[in-house]
Protein backbone atom coordinates (compact mmCIF):
# COMPACT_ATOMS: atom_id res chain seq x y z
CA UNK A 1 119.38 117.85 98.88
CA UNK A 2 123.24 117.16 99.57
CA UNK A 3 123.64 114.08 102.26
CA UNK A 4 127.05 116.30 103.54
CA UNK A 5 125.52 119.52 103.43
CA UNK A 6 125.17 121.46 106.51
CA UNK A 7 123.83 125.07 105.65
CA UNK A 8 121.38 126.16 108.18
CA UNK A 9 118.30 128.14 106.66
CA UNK A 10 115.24 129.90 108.50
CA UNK A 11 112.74 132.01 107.55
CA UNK A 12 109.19 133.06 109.21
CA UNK A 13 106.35 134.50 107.52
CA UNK A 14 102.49 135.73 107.53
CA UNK A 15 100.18 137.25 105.40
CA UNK A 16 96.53 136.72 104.29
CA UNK A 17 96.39 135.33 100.25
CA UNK A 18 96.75 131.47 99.62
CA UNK A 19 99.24 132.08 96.99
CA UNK A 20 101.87 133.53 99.24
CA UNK A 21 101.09 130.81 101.96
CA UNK A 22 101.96 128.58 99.45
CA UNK A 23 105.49 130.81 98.21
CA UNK A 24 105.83 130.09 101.82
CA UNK A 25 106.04 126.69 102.28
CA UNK A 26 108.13 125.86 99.29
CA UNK A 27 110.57 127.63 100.97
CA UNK A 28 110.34 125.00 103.30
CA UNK A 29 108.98 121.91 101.47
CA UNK A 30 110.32 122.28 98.23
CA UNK A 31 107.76 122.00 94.84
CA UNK A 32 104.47 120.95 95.58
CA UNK A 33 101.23 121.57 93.95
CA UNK A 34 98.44 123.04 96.05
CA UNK A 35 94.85 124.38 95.84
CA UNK A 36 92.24 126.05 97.68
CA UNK A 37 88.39 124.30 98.06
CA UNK A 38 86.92 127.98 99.69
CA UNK A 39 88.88 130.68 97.76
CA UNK A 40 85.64 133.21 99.05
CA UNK A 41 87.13 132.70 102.74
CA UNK A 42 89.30 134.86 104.25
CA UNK A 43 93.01 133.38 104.88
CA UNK A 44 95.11 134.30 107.99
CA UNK A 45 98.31 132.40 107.91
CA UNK A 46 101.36 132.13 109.54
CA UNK A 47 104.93 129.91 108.10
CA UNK A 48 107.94 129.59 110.06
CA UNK A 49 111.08 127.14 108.80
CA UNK A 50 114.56 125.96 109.96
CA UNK A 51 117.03 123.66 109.34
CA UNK A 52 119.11 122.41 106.98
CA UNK A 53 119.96 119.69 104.11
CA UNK A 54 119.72 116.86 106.70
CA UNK A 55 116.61 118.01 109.21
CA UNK A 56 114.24 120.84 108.69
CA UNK A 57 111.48 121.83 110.22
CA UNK A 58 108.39 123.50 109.35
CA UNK A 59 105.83 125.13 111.60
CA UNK A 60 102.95 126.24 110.18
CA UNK A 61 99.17 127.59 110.94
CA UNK A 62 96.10 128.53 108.78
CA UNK A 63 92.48 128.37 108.78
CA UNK A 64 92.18 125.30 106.19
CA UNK A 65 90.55 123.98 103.59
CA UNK A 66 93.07 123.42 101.10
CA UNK A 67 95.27 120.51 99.70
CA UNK A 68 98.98 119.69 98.03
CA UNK A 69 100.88 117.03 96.55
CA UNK A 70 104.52 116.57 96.28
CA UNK A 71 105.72 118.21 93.28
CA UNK A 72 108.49 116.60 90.47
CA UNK A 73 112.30 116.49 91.33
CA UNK A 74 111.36 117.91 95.17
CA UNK A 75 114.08 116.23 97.28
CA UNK A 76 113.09 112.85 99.08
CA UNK A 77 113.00 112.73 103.04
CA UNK A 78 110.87 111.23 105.77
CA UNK A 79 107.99 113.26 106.48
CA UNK A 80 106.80 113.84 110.11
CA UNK A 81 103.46 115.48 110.49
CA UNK A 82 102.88 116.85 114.25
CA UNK A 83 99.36 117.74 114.12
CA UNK A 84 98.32 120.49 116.78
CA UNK A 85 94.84 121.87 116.09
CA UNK A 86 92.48 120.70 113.41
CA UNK A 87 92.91 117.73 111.13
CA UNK A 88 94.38 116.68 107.67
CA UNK A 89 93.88 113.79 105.41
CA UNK A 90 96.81 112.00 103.70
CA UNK A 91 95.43 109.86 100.71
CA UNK A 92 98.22 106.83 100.22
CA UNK A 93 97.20 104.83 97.10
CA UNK A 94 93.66 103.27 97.78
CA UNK A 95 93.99 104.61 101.82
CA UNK A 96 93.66 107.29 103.89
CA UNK A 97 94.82 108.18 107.08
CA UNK A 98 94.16 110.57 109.33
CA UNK A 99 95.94 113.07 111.03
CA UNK A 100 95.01 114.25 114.46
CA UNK A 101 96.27 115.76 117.79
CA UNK A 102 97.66 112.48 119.32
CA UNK A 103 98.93 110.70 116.66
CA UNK A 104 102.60 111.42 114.36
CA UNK A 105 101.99 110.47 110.52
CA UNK A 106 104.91 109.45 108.82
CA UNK A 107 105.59 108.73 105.07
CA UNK A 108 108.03 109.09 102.72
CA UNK A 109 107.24 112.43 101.05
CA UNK A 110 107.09 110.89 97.53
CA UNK A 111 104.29 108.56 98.35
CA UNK A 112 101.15 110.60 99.32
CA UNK A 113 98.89 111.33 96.55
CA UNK A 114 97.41 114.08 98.19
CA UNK A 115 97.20 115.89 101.65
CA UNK A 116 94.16 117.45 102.53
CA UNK A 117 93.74 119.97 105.44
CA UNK A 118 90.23 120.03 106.59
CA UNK A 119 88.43 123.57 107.24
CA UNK A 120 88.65 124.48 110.46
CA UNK A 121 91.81 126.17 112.26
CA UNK A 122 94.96 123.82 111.63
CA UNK A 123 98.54 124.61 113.49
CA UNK A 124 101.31 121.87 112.64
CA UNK A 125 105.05 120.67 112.51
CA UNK A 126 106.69 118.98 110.11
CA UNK A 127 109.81 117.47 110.53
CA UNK A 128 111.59 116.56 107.13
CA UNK A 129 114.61 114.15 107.12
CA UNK A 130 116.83 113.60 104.05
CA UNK A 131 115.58 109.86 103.31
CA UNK A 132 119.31 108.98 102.58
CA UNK A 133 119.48 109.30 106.51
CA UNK A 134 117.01 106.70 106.62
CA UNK A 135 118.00 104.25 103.89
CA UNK A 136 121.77 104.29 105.47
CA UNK A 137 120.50 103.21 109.21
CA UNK A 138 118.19 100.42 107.24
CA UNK A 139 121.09 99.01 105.65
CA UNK A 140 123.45 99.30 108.76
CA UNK A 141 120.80 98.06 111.38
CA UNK A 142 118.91 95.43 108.88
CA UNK A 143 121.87 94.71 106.53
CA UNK A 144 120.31 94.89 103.49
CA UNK A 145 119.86 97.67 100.89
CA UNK A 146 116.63 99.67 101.14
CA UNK A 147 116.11 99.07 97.06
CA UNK A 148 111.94 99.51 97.22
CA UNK A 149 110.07 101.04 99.04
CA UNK A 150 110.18 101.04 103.11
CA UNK A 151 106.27 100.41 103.46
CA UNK A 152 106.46 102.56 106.56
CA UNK A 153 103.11 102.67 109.35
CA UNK A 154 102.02 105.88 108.34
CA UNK A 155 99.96 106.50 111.91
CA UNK A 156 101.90 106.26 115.62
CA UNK A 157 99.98 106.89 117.98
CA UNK A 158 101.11 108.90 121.10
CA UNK A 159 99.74 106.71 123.77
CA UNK A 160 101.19 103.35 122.66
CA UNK A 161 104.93 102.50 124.25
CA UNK A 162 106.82 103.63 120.29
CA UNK A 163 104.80 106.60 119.99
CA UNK A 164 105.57 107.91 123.27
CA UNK A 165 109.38 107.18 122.54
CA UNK A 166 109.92 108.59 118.89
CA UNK A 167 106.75 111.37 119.75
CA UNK A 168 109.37 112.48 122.93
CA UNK A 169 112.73 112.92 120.73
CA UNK A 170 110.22 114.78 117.88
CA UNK A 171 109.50 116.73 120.34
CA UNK A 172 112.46 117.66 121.85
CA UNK A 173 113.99 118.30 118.42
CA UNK A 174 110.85 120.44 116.97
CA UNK A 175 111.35 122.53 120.29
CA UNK A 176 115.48 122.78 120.05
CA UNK A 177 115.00 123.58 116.12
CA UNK A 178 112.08 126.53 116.47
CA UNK A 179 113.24 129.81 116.39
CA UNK A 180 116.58 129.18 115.49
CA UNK A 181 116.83 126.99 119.09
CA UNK A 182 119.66 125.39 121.26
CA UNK A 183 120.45 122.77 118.64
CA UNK A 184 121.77 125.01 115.94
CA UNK A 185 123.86 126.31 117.99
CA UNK A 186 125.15 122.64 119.10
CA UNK A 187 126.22 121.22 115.81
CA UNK A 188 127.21 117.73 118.01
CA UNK A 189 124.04 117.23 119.47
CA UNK A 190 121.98 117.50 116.36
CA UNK A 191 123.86 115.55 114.53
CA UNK A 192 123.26 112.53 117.31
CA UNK A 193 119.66 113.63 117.42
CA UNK A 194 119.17 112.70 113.95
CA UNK A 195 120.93 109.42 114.34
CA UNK A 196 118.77 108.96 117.04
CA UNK A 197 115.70 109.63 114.86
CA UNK A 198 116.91 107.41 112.41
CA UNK A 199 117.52 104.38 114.61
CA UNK A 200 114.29 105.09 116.55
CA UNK A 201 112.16 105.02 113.38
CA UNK A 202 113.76 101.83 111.55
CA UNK A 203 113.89 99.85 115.17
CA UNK A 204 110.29 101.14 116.23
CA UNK A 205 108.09 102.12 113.46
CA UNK A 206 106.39 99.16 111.98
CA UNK A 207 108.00 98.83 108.11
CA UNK A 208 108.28 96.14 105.15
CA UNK A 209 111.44 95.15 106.88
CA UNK A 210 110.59 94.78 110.22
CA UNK A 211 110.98 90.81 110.46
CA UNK A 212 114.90 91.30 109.99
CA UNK A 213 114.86 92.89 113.24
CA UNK A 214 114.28 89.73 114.83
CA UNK A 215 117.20 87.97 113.49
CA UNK A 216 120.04 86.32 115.24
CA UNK A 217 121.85 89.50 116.84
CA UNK A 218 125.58 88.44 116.79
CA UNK A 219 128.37 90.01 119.14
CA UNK A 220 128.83 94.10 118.26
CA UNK A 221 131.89 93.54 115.42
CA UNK A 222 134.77 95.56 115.72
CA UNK A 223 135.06 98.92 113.61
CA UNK A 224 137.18 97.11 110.51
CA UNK A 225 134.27 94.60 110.36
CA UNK A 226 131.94 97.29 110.33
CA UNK A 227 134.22 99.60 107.96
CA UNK A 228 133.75 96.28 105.76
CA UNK A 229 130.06 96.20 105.64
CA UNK A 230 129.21 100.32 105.09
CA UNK A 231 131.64 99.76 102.11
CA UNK A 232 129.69 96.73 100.40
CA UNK A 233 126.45 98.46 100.78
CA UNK A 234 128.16 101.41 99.52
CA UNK A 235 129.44 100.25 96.65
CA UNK A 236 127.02 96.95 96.01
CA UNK A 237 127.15 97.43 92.77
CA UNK A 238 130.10 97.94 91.85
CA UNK A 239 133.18 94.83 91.08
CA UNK A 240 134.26 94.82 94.14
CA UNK A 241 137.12 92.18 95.32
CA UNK A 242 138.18 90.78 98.81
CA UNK A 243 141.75 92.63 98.99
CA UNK A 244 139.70 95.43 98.01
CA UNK A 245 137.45 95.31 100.55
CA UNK A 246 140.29 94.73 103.23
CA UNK A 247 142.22 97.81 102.13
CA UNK A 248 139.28 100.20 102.52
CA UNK A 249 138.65 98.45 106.07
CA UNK A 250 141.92 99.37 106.65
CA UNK A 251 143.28 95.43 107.18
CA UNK A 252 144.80 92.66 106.29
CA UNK A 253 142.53 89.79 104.07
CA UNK A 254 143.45 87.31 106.76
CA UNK A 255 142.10 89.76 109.48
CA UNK A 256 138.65 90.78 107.69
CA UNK A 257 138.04 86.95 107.18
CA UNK A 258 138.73 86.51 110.72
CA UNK A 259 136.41 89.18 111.68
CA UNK A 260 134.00 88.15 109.99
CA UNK A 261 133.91 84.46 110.67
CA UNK A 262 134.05 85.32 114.48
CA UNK A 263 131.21 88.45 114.77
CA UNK A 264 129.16 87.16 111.85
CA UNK A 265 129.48 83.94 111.57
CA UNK A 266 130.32 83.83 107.57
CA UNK A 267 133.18 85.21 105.06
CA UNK A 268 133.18 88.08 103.86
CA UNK A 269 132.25 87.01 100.25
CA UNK A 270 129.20 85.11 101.59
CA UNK A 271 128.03 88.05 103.73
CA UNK A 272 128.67 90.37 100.09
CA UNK A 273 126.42 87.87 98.25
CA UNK A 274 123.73 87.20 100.78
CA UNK A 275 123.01 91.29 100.51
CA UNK A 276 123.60 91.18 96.41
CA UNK A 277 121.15 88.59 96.52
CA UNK A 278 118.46 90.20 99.16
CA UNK A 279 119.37 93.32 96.21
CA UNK A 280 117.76 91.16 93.16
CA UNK A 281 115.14 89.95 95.22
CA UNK A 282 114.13 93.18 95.99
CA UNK A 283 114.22 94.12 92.63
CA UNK A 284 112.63 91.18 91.71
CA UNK A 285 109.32 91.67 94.16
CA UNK A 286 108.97 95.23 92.57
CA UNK A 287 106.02 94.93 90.10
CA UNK A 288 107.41 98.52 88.54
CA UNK A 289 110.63 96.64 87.67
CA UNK A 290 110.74 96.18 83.90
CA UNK A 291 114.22 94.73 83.81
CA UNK A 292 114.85 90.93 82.49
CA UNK A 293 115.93 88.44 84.83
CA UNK A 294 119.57 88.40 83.20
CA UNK A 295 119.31 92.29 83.61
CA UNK A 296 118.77 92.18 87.08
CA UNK A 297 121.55 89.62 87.87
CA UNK A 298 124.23 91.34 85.80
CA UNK A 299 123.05 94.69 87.90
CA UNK A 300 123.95 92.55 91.50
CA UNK A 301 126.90 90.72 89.99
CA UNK A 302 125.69 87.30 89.29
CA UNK A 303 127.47 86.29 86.31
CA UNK A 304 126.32 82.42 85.59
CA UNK A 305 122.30 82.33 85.34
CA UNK A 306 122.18 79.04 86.24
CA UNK A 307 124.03 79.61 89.58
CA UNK A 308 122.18 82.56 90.20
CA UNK A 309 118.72 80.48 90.52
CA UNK A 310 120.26 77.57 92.46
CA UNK A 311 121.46 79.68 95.13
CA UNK A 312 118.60 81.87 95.08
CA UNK A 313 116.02 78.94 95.34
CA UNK A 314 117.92 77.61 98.11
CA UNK A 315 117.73 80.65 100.27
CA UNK A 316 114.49 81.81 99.62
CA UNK A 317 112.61 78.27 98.22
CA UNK A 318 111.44 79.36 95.20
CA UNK A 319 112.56 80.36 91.74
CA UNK A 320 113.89 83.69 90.67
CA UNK A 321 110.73 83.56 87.76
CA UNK A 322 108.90 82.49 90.10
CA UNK A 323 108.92 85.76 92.99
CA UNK A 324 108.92 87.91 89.80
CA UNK A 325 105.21 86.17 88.74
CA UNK A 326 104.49 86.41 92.43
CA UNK A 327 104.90 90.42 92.28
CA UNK A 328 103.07 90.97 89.36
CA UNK A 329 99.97 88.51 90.26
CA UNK A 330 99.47 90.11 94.19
């Protein structure tokens, strides 16, 4: 799935064997595996899709009793289940939540091990957004890279104060998208629906990250400031110097430093280093990280060892060794 890509797609369809259902919804979902638990049954289904390399949706309905998992190299996105009728299971490591009328689920599309629709008549929607969507709003809103995984809280339910705001906009995009709707033919407003669904999910959605959220909020910086910051996260690991980093903000060195001491309260080296740091801490909390220590600070940029501990341990009060044991012990 191309982040720029913008090529609309839809397709509906309906027939009566499992096997097409599921020729069906790869069309919209990509590879997945799938099987039936009552092949005897008789299956009446029906599979509409639209969208396009940034937000699809799919709308489907069948008589249940089957199950899938995300198949290899399938593209990653956010996953929005809209249950209508009937219920599904979603198996997430060692839990399992369930999916009813009232409640969104919402998961990354890599992480279920299974989804399970239960027998009895089902009717859903399933909004898919490219996860690159999500992991640039994390890193504008939060300021740090999304490096592991977001951790989001796979169940919102309707009635609470978030679930009524993000259930709203899924609605309102779910109805503008089916049957080719209004929004394809407004290419500006579904582009700033998507932001929107971005920003609503990283601000409201309960996540790993959530605790940044409650962080000093400085003045809004001015666009070179901002220029500035997209560009470290964009290129964070990559030798990257402070002229550099001036010329693609489109300034002056003295005007970037004065940016950034007056909207953020640091340089601009310190703010590069605080996120190159939050980087190798993130990759130092991941328990499926195999790299060495020296590995993981040549990756960020840290050079000196040595100087890569102290300042770690005095920004996060603890050893780099010692958050790695930490991850592999909890």
């Amino acid at each position: 799935m191309s982040e720029n890509a913008s090529h609309d797609f839809s397709a509906r369809f309906h027939g009566s064997t499992f096997d097409d259902m599921v020729e069906a919804l790869t069309e919209g979902f990509g590879s997945f595996d799938a099987w039936r638990n009552g092949r005897e049954k008789p299956l009446d289904w029906k599979v509409g899709f639209w969208g396009n390399d940034r937000l699809s949706l799919v709308s489907n309905q069948d008589s249940g009793d089957w199950g899938a998992r995300t198949g290899d190299g399938t593209w990653e996105t956010l996953t929005i289940i809209v249950p209508r009728t009937g219920a599904l299971d979603v198996a997430l490591g060692r839990t399992v939540v369930e999916g009813i009328p009232g409640r969104l689920l919402l998961m990354n599309n890599h992480e279920p091990e299974r989804v399970s629709v239960r027998a009895a008549h089902h009717r859903s929607d399933t909004l898919s957004l490219n996860w690159t969507i999500i992991a640039q709003n994390v890193a504008a809103i939060l300021e740090t890279p999304l490096i592991r995984p977001m951790e989001l809280a796979p169940i919102l339910d309707l009635s609470t104060a978030a679930g009524q705001l993000v259930g709203s906009l899924v609605q309102t995009i779910v109805i503008g998208m089916r049957n080719n709707g209004p929004l394809f033919h407004s290419p500006v407003a579904m582009s700033n629906l998507i932001q929107a669904l971005a920003d609503l999910v990283v601000r409201s959605v309960p996540h790993r990250l959530s605790h940044l959220l409650d962080r000093k909020v400085y003045l809004i910086a001015p666009r070179h400031v901002r220029r500035a910051i997209e560009f470290m996260h964009a290129n964070i690991g990559q030798p990257l110097t402070m002229p550099g980093i001036a010329e693609a903000a489109g300034v002056s060195l003295r005007a970037l430093e004065m940016g950034f001491h007056d909207f953020k309260g640091t340089t601009p080296s310190a703010y590069l280093r605080s996120i190159r740091l939050q980087a190798a801490r993130e990759d130092l909390l991941d328990p499926s990280n195999r790299q060495s220590l020296r590995d993981v600070c040549l990756k960020w940029g840290f050079f000196h060892l040595s100087r890569f501990a102290a300042t770690y341990r005095a920004i996060y009060g603890e050893k780099p060794s010692e958050t790695r044991k930490r991850s592999r012990t909890d």
